[in-house]
N, C-alpha and C. Protein backbone atom coordinates (compact mmCIF):
# COMPACT_ATOMS: atom_id res chain seq x y z
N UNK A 1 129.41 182.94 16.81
CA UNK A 1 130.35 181.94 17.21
C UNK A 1 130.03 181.50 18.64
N UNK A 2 130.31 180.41 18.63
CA UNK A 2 129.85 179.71 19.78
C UNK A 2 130.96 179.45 21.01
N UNK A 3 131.17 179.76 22.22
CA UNK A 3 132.68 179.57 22.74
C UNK A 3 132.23 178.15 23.60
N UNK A 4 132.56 177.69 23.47
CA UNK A 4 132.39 175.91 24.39
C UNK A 4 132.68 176.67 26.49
N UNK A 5 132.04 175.35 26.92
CA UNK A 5 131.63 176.06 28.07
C UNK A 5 132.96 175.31 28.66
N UNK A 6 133.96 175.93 29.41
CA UNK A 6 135.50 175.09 30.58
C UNK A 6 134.79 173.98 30.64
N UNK A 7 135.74 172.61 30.90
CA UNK A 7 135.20 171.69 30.88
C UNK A 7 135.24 171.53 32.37
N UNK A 8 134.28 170.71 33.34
CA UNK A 8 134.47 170.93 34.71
C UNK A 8 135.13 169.67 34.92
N UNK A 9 136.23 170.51 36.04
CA UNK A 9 136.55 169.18 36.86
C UNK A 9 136.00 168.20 37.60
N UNK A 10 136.12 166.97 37.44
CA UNK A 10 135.69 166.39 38.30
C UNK A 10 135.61 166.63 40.25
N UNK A 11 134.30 166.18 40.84
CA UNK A 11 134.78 166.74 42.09
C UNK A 11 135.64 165.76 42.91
N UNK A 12 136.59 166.61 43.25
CA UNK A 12 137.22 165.51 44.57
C UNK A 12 137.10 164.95 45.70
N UNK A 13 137.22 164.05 45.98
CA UNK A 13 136.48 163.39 47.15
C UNK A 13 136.60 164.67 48.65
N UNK A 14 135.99 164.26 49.28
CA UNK A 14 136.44 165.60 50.53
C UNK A 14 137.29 165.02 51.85
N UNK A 15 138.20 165.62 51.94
CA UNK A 15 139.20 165.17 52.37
C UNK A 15 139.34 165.98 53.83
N UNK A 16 139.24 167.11 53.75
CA UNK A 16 139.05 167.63 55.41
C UNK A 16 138.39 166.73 56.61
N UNK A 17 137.03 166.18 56.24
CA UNK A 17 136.69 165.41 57.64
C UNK A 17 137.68 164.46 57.97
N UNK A 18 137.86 163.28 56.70
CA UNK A 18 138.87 162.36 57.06
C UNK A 18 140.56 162.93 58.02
N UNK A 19 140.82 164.12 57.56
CA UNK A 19 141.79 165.18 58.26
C UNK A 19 141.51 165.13 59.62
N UNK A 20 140.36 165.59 59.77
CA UNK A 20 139.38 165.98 61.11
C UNK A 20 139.65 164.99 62.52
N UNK A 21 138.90 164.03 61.82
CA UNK A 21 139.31 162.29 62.74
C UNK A 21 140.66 161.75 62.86
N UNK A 22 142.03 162.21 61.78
CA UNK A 22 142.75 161.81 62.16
C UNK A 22 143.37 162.70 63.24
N UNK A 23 143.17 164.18 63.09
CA UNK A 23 143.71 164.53 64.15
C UNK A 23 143.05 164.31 65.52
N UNK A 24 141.58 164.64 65.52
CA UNK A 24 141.19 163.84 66.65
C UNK A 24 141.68 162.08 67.26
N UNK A 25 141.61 161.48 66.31
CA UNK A 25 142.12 160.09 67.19
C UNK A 25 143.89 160.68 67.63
N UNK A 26 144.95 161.02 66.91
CA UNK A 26 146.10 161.47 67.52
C UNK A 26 145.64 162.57 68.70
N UNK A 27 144.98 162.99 69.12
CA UNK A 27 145.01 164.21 70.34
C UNK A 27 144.42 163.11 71.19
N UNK A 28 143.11 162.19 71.00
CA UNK A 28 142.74 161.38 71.98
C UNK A 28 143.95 160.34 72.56
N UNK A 29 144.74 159.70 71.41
CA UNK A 29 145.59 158.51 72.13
C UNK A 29 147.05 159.49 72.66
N UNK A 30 147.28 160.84 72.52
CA UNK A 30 148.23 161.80 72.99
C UNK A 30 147.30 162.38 74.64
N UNK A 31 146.25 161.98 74.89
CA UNK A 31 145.89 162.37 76.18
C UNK A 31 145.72 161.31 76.73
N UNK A 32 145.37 160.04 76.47
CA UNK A 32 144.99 158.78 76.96
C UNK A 32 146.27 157.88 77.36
N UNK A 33 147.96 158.17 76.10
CA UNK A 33 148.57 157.58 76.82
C UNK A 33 149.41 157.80 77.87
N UNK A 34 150.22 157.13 78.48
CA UNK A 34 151.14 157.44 79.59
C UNK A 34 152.61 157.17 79.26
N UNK A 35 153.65 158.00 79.44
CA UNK A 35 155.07 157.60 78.68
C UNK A 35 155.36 157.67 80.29
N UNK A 36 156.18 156.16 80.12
CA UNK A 36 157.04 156.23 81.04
C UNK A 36 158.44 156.09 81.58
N UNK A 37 159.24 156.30 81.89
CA UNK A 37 160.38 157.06 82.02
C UNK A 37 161.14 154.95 81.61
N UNK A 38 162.09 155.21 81.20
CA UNK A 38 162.54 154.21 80.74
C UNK A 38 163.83 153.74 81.86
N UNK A 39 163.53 152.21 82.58
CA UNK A 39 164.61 151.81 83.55
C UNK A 39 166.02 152.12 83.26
N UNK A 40 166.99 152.41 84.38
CA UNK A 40 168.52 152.80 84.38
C UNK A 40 168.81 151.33 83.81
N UNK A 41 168.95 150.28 83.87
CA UNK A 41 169.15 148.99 83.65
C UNK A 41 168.15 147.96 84.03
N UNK A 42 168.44 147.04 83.02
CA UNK A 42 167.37 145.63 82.82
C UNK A 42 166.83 145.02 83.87
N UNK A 43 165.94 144.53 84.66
CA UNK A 43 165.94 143.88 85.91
C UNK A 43 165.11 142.81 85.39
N UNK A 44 165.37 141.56 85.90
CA UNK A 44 164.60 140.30 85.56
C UNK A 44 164.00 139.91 86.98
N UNK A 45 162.95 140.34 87.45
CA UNK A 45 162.00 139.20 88.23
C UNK A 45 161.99 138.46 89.03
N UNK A 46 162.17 138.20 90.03
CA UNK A 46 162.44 136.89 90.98
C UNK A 46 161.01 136.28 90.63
N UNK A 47 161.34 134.81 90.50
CA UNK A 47 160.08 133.92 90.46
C UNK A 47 160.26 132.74 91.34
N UNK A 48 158.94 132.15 91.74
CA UNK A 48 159.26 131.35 92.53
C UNK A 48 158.44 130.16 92.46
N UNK A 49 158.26 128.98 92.88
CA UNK A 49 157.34 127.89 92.66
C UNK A 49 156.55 127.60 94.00
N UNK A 50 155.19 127.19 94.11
CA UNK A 50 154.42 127.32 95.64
C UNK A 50 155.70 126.40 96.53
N UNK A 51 156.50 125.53 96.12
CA UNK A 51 157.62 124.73 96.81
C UNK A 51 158.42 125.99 97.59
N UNK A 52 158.74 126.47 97.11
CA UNK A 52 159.74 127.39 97.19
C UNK A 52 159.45 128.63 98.57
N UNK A 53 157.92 128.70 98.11
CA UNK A 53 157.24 129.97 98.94
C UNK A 53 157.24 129.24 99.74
N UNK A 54 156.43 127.94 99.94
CA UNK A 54 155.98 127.36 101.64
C UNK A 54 157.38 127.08 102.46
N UNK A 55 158.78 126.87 101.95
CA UNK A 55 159.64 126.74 102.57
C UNK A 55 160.09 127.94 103.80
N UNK A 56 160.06 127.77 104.90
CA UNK A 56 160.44 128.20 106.02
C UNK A 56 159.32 129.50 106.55
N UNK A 57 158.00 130.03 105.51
CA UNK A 57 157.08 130.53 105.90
C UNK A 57 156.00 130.11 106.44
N UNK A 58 155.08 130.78 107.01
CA UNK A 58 153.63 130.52 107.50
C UNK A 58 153.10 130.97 106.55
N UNK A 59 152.21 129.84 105.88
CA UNK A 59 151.41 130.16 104.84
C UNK A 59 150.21 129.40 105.29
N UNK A 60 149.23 130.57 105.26
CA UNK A 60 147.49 129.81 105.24
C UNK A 60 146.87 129.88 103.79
N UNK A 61 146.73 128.90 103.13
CA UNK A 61 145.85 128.71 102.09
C UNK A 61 144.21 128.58 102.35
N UNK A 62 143.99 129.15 101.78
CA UNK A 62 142.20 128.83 101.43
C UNK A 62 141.70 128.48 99.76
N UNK A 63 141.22 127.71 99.92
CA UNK A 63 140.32 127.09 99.03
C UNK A 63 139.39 127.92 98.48
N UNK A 64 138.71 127.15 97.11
CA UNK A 64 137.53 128.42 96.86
C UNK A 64 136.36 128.10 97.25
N UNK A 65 136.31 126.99 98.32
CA UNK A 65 135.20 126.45 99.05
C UNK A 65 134.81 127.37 100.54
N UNK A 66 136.31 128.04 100.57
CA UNK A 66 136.72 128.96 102.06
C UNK A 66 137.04 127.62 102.88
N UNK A 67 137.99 126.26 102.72
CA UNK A 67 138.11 125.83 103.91
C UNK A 67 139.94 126.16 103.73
N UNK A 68 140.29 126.56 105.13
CA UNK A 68 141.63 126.54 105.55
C UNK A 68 142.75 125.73 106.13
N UNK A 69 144.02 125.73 105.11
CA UNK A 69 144.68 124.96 105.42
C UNK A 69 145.93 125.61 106.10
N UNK A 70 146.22 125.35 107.26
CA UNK A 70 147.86 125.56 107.71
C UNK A 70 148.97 124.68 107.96
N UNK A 71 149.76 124.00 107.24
CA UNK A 71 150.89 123.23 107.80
C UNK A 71 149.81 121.88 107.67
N UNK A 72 149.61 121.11 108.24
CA UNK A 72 148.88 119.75 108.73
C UNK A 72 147.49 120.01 109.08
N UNK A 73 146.99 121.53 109.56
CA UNK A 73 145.94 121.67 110.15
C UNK A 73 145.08 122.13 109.03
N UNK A 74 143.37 121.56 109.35
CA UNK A 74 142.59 122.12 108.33
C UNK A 74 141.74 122.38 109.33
N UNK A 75 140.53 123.40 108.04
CA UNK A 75 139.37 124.40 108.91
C UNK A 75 139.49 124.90 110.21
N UNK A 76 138.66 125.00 111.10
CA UNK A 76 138.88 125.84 112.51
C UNK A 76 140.03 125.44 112.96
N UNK A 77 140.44 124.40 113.27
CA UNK A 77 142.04 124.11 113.63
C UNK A 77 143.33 124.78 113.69
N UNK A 78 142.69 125.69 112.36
CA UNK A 78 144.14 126.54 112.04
C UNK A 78 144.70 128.19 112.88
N UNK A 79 143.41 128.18 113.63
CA UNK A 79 143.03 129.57 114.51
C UNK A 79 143.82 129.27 115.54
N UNK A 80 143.73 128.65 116.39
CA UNK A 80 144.85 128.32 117.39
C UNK A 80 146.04 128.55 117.37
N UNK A 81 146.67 127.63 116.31
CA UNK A 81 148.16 127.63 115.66
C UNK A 81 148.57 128.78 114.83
N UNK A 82 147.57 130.00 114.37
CA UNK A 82 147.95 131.36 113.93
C UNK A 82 148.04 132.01 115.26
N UNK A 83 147.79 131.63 116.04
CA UNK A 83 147.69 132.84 117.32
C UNK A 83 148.99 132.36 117.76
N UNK A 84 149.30 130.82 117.64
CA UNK A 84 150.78 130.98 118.30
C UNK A 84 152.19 130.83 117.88
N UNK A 85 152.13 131.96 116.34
CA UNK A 85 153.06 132.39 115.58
C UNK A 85 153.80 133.66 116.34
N UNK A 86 154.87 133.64 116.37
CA UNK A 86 155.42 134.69 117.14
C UNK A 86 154.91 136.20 116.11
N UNK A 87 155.06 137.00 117.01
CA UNK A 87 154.29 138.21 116.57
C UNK A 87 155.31 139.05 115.09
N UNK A 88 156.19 138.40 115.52
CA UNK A 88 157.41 138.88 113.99
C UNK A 88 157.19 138.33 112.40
N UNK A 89 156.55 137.15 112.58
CA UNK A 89 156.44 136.51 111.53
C UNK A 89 155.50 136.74 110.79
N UNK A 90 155.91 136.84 109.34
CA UNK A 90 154.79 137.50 108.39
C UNK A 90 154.16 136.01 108.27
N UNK A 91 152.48 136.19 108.15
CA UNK A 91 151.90 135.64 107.43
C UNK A 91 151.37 135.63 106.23
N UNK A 92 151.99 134.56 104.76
CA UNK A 92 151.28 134.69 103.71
C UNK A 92 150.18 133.51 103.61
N UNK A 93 148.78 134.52 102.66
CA UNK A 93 148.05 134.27 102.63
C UNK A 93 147.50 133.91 101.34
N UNK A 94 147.64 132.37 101.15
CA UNK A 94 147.19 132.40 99.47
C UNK A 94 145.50 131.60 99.35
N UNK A 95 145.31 132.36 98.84
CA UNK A 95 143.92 132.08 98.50
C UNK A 95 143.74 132.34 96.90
N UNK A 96 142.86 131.23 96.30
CA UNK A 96 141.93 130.67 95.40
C UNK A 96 141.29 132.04 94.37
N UNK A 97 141.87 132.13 93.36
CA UNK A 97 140.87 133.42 92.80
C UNK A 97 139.29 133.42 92.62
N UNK A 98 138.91 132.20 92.87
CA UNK A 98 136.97 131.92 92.99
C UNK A 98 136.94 132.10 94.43
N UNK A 99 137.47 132.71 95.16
CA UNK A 99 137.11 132.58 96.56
C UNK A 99 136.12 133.64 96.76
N UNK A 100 134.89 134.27 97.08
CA UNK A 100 134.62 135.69 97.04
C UNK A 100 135.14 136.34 97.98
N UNK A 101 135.47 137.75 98.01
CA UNK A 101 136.17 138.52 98.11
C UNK A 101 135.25 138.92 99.74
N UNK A 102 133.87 137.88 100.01
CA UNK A 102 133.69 138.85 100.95
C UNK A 102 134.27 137.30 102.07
N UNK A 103 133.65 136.39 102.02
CA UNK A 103 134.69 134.99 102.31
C UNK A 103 135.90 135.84 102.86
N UNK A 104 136.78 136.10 101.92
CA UNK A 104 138.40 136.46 102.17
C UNK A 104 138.31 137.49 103.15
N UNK A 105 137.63 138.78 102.65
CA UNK A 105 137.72 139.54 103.87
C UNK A 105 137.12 139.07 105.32
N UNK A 106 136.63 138.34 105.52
CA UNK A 106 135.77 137.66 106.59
C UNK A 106 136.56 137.24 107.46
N UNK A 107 137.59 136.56 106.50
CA UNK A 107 138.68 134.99 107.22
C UNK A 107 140.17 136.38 107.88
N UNK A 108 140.17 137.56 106.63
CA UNK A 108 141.08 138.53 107.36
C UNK A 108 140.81 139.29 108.40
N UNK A 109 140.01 139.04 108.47
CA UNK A 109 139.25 140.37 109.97
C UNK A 109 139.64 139.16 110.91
N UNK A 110 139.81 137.76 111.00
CA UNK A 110 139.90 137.56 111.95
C UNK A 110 141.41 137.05 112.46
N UNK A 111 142.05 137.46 111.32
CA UNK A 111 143.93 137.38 112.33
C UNK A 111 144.28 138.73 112.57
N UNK A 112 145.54 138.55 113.07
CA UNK A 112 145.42 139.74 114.72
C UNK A 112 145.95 140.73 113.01
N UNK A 113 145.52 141.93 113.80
CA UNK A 113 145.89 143.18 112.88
C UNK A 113 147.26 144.01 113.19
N UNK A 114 147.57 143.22 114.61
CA UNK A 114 149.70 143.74 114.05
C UNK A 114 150.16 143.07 113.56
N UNK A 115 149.60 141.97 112.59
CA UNK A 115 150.56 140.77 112.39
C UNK A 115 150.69 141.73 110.84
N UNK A 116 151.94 140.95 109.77
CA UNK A 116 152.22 141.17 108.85
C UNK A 116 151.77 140.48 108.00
N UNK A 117 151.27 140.37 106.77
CA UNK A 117 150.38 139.79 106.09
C UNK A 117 150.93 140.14 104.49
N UNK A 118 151.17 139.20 104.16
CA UNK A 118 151.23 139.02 102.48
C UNK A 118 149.99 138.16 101.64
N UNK A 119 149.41 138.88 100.85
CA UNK A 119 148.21 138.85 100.43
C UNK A 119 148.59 138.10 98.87
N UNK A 120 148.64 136.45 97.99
CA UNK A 120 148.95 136.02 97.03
C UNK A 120 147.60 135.32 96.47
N UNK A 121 147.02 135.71 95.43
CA UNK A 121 146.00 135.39 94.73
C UNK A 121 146.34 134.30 93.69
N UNK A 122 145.75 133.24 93.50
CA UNK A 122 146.12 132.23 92.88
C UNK A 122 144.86 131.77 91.63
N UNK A 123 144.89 131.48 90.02
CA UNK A 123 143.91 131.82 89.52
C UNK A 123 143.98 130.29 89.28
């Protein structure tokens, strides 16, 4: 007599690696992200329009050519009339996002370094 041989199961796909990667991608985006503490209440933004900013400040604009504008005055002109800002008054500084960065630092090395300075990048 002949006994027939178990019939085999089919094999199942393998399922551990796919396991593998998912826990690896969850441990990578569990070290990569950052939770952060959630605000006491809503705060909305103050926004403002360049109208708004140039009102009652000293603002020097630069171009992405590097020429400078203050009030009425353009290019070297404007060196004079920064020196005779009283020493309290912040100066903001909006400059051109094509301006290069070594331009900008160039034009900052040369106002006085107790003055106060607000730094606004414009794209």
């Amino acid at each position: 007599m002949r006994i027939p041989a178990p019939a085999r199961r089919p094999r199942s796909e393998a399922i551990v690696p796919m396991i593998n990667v998912v826990f690896l991608l969850l441990i990578f985006f569990m070290m990569t992200s950052r939770i952060a503490p959630t605000p006491p209440f809503a705060v909305t933004p103050p926004t403002a329009t360049p109208e708004a900013l140039a009102e009652g400040k000293a603002v020097l604009w630069i171009a992405p050519d590097g020429l400078l504008a203050f009030g009425a005055l353009r290019g070297d002109a404007v060196w004079p009339a920064l020196a005779a800002l009283p020493a309290d008054a912040t100066l903001t500084v909006t400059a051109d996002a094509s301006l290069p960065a070594t331009r900008l630092a160039a034009i900052l090395s040369r106002l006085d370094a107790d003055r106060s300075i607000e730094l606004m990048v414009r794209g």
